[in-house]
PDB file of N, CA and C in Angstrom:
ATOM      1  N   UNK A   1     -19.622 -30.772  20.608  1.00  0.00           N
ATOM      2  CA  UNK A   1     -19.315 -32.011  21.289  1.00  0.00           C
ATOM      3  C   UNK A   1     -20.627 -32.708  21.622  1.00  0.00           C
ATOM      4  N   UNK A   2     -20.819 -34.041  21.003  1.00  0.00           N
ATOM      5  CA  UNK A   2     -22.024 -34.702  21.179  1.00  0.00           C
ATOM      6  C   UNK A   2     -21.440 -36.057  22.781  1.00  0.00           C
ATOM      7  N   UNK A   3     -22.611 -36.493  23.281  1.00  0.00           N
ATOM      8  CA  UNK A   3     -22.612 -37.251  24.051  1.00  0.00           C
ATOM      9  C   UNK A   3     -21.684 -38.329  23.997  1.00  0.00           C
ATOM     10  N   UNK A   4     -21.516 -39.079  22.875  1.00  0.00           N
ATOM     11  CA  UNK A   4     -20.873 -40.219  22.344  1.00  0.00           C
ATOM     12  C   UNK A   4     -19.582 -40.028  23.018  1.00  0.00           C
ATOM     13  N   UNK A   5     -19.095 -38.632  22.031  1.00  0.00           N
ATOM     14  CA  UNK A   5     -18.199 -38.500  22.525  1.00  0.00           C
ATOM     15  C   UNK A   5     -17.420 -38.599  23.695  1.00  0.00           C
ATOM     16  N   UNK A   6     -18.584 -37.940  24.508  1.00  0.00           N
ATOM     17  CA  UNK A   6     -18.047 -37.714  26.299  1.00  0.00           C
ATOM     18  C   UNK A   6     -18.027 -38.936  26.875  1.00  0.00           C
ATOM     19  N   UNK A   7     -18.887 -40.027  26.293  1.00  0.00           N
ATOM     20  CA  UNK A   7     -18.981 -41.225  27.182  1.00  0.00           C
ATOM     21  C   UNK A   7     -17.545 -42.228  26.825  1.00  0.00           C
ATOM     22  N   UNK A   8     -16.575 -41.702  25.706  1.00  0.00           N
ATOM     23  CA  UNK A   8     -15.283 -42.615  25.453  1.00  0.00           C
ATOM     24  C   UNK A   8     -14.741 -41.797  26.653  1.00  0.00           C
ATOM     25  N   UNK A   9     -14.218 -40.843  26.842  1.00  0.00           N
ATOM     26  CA  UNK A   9     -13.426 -39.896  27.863  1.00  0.00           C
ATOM     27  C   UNK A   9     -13.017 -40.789  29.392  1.00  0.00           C
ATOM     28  N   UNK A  10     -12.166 -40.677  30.380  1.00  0.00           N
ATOM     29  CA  UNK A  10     -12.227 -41.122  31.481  1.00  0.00           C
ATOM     30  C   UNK A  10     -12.710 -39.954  32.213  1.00  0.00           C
ATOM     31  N   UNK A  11     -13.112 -40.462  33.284  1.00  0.00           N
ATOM     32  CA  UNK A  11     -13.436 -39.310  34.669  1.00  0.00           C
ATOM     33  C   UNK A  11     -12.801 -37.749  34.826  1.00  0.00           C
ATOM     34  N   UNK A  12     -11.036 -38.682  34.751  1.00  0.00           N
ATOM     35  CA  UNK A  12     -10.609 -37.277  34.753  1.00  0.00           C
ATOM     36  C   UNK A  12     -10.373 -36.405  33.077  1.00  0.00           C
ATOM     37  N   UNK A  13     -10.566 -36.939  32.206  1.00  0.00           N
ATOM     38  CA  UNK A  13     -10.584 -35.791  31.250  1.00  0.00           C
ATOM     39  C   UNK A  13     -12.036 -35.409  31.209  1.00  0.00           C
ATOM     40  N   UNK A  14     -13.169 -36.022  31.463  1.00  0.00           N
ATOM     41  CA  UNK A  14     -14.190 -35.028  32.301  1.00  0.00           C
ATOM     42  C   UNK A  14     -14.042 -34.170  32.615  1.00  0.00           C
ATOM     43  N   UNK A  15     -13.374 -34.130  34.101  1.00  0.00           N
ATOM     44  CA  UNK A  15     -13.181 -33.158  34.837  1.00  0.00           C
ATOM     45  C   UNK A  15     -12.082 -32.095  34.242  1.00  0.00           C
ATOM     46  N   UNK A  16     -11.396 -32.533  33.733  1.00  0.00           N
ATOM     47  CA  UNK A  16     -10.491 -31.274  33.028  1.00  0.00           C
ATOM     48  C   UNK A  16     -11.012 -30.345  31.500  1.00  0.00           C
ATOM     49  N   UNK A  17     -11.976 -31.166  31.155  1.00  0.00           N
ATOM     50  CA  UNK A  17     -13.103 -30.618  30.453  1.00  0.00           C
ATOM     51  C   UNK A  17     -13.765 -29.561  30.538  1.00  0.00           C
ATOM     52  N   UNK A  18     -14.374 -30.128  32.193  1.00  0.00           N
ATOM     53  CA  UNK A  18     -15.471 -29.305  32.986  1.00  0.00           C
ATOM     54  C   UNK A  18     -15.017 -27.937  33.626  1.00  0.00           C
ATOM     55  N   UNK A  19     -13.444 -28.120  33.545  1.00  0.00           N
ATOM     56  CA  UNK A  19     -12.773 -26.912  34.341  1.00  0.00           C
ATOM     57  C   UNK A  19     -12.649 -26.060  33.023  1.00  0.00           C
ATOM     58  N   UNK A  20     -11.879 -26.933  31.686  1.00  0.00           N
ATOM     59  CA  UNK A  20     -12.084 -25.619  30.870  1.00  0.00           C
ATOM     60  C   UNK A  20     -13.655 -25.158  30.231  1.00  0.00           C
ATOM     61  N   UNK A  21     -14.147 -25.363  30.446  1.00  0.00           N
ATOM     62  CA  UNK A  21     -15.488 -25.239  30.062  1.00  0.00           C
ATOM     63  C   UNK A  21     -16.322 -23.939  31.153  1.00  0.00           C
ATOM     64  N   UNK A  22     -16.138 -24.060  32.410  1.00  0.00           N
ATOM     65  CA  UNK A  22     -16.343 -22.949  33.386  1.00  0.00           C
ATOM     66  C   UNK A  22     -15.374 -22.262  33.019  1.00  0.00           C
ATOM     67  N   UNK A  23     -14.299 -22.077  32.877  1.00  0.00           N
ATOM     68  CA  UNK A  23     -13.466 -21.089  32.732  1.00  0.00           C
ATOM     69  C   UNK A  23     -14.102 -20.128  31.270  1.00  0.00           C
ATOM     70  N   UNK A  24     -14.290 -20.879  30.626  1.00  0.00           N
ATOM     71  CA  UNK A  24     -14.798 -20.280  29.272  1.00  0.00           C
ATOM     72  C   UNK A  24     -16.166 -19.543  29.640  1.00  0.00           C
ATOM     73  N   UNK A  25     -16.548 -19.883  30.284  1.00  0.00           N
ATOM     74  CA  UNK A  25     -18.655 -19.529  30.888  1.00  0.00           C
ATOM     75  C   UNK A  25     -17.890 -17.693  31.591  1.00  0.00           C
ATOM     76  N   UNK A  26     -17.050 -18.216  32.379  1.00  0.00           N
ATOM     77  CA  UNK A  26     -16.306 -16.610  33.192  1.00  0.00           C
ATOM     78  C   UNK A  26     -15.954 -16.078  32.210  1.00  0.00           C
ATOM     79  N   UNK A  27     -15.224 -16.166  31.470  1.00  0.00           N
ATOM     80  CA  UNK A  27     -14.771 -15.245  30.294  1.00  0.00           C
ATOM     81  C   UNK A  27     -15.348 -14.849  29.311  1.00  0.00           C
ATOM     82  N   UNK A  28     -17.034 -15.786  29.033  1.00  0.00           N
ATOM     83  CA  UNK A  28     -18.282 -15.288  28.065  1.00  0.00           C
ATOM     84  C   UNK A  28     -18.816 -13.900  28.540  1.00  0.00           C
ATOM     85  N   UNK A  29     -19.173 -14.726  30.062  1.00  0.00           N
ATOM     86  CA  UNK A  29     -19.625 -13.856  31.021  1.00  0.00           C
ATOM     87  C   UNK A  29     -18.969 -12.435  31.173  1.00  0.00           C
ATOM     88  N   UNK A  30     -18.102 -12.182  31.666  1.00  0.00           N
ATOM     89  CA  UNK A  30     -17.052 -10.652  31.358  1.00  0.00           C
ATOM     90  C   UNK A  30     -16.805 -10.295  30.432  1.00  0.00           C
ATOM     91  N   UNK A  31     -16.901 -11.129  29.495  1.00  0.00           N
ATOM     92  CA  UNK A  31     -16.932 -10.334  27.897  1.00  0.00           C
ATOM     93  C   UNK A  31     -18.044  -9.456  27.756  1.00  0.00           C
ATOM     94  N   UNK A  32     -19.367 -10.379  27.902  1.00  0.00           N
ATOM     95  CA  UNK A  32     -21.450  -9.614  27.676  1.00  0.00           C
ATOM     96  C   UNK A  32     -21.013  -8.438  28.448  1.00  0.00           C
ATOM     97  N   UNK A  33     -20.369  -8.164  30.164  1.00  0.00           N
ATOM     98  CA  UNK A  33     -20.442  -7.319  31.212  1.00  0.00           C
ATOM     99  C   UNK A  33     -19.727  -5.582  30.633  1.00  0.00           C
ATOM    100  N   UNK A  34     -18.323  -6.188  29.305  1.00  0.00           N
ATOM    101  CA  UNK A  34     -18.051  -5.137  29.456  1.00  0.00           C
ATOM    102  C   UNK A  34     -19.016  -4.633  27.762  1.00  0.00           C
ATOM    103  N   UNK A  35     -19.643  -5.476  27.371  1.00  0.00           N
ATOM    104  CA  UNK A  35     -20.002  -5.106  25.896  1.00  0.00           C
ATOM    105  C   UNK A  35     -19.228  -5.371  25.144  1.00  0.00           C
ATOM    106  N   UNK A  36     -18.321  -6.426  25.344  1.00  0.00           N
ATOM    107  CA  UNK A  36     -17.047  -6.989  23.761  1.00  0.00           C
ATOM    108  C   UNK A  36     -17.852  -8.700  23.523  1.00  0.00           C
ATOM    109  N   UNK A  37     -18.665  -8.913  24.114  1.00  0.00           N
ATOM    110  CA  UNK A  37     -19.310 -10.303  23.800  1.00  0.00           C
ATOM    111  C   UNK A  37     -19.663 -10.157  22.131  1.00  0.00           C
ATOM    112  N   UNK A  38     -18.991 -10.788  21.292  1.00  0.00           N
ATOM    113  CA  UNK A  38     -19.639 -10.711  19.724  1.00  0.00           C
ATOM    114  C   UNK A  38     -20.600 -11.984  19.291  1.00  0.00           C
ATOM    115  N   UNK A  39     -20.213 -13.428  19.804  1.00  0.00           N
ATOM    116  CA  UNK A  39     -21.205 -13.988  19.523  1.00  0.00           C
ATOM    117  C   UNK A  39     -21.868 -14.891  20.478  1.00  0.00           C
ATOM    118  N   UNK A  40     -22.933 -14.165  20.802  1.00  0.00           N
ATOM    119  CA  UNK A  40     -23.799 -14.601  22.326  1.00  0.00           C
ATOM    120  C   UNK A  40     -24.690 -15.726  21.966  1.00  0.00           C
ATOM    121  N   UNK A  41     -24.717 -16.473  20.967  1.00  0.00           N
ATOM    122  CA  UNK A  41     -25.032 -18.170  21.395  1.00  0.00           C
ATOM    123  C   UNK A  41     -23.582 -18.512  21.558  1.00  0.00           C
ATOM    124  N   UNK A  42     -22.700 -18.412  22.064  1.00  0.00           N
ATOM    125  CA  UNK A  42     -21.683 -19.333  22.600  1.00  0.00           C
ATOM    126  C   UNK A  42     -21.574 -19.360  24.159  1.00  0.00           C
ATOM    127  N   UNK A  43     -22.353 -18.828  24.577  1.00  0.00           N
ATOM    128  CA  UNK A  43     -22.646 -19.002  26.172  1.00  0.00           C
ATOM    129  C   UNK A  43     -23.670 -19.904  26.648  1.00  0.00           C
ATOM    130  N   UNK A  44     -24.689 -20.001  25.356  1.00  0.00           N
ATOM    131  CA  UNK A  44     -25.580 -20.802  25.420  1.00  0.00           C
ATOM    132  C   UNK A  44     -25.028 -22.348  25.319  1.00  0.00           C
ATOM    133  N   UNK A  45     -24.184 -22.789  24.083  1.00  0.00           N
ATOM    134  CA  UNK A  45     -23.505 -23.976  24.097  1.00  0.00           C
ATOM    135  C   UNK A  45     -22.415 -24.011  25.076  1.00  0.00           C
ATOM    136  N   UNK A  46     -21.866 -23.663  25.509  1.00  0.00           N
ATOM    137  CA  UNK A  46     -21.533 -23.475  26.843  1.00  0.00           C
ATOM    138  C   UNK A  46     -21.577 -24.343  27.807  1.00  0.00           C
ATOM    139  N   UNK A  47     -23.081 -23.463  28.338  1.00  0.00           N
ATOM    140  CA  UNK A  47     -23.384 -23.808  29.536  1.00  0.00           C
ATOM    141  C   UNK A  47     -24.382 -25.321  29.240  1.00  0.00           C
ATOM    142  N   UNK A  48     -24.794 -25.704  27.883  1.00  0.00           N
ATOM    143  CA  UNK A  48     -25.244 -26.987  27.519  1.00  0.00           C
ATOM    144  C   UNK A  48     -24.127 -27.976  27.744  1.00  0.00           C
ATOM    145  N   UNK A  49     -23.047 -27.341  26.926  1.00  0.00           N
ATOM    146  CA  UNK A  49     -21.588 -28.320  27.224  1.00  0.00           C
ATOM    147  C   UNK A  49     -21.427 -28.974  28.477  1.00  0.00           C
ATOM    148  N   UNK A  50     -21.310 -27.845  29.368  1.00  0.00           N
ATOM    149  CA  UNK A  50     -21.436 -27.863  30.862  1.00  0.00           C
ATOM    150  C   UNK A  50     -22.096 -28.874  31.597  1.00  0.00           C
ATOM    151  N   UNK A  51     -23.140 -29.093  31.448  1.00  0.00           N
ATOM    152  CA  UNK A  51     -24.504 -29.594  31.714  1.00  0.00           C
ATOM    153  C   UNK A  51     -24.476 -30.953  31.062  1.00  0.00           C
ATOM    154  N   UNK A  52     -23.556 -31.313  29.861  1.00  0.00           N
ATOM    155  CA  UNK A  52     -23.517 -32.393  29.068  1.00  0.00           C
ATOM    156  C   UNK A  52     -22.760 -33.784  29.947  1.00  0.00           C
ATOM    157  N   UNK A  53     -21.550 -32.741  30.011  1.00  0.00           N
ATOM    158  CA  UNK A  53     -20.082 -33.223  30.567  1.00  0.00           C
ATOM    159  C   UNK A  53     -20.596 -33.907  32.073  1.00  0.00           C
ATOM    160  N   UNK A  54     -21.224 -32.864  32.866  1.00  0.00           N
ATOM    161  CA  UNK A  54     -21.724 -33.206  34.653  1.00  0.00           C
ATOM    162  C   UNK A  54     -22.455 -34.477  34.384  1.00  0.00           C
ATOM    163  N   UNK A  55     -23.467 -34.625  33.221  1.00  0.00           N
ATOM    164  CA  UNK A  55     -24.429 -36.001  33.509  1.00  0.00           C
ATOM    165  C   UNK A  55     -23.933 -36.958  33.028  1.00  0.00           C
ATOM    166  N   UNK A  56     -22.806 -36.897  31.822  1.00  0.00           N
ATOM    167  CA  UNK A  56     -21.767 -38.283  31.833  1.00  0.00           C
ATOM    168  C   UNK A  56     -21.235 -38.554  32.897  1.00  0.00           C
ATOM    169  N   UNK A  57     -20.831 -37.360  34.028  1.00  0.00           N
ATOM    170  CA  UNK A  57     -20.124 -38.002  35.010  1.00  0.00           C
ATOM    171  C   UNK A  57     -20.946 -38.547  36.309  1.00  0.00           C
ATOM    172  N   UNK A  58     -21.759 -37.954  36.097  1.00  0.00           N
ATOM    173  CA  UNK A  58     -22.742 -38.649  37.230  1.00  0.00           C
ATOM    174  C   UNK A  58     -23.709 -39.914  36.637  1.00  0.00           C
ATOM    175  N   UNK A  59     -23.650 -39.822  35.480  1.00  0.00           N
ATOM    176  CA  UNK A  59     -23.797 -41.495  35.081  1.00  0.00           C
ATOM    177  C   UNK A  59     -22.823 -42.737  35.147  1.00  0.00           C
ATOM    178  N   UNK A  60     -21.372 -42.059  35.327  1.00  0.00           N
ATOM    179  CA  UNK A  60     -20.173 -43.073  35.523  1.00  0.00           C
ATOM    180  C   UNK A  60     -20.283 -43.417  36.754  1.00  0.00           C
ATOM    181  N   UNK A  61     -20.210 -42.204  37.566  1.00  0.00           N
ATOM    182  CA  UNK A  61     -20.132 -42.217  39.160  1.00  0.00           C
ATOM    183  C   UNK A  61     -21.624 -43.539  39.448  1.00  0.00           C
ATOM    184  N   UNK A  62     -22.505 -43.499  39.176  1.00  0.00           N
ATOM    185  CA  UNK A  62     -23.591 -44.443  39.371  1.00  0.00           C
ATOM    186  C   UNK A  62     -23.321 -45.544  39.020  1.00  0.00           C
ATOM    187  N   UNK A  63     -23.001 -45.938  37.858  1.00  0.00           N
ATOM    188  CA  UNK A  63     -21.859 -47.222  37.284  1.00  0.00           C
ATOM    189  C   UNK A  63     -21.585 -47.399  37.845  1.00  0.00           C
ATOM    190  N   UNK A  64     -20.292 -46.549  38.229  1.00  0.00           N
ATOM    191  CA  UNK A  64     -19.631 -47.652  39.637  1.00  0.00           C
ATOM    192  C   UNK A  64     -20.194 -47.708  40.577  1.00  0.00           C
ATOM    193  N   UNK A  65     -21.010 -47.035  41.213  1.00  0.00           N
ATOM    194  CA  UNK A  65     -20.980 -47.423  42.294  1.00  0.00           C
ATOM    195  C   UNK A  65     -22.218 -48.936  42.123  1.00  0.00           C
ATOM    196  N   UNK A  66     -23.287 -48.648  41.020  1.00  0.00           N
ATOM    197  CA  UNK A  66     -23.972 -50.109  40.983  1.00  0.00           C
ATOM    198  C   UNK A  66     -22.820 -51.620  40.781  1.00  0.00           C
ATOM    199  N   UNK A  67     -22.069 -51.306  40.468  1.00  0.00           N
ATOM    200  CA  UNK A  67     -20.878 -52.447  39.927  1.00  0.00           C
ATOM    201  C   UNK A  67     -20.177 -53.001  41.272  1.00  0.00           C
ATOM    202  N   UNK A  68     -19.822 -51.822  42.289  1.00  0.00           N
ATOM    203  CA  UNK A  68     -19.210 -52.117  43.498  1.00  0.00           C
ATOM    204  C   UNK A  68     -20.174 -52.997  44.837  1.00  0.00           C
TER     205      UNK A  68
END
């Protein structure tokens, strides 16, 4: 998922994004813990995803609020 992308999205499929996206980081995460993790760059895109998704939304959130 590139940027472009995230910036068509509204707020809330952001945020419902961002929830499955942590959920996935917990379940990378307990996978590495018990030793069934098979492919460990996917925690890495991940937590980039993660990190992608938060600064579209805190670039919207700034939008508006410069607009208001």
């Amino acid at each position: 998922m590139n940027a472009s992308e995230l910036r068509e999205k509204t707020p809330d499929q952001l945020r419902d994004q961002l929830t499955q996206l942590k959920k996935e980081a917990f379940n990378l995460r307990f996978q590495q813990a018990t030793g069934q993790l098979d492919n460990t760059a996917r925690m890495r895109t991940v937590k980039r995803d993660t990190a992608r998704v938060l600064t579209i939304l805190n670039e919207k959130a700034a939008q508006a609020a410069s607009e208001a």
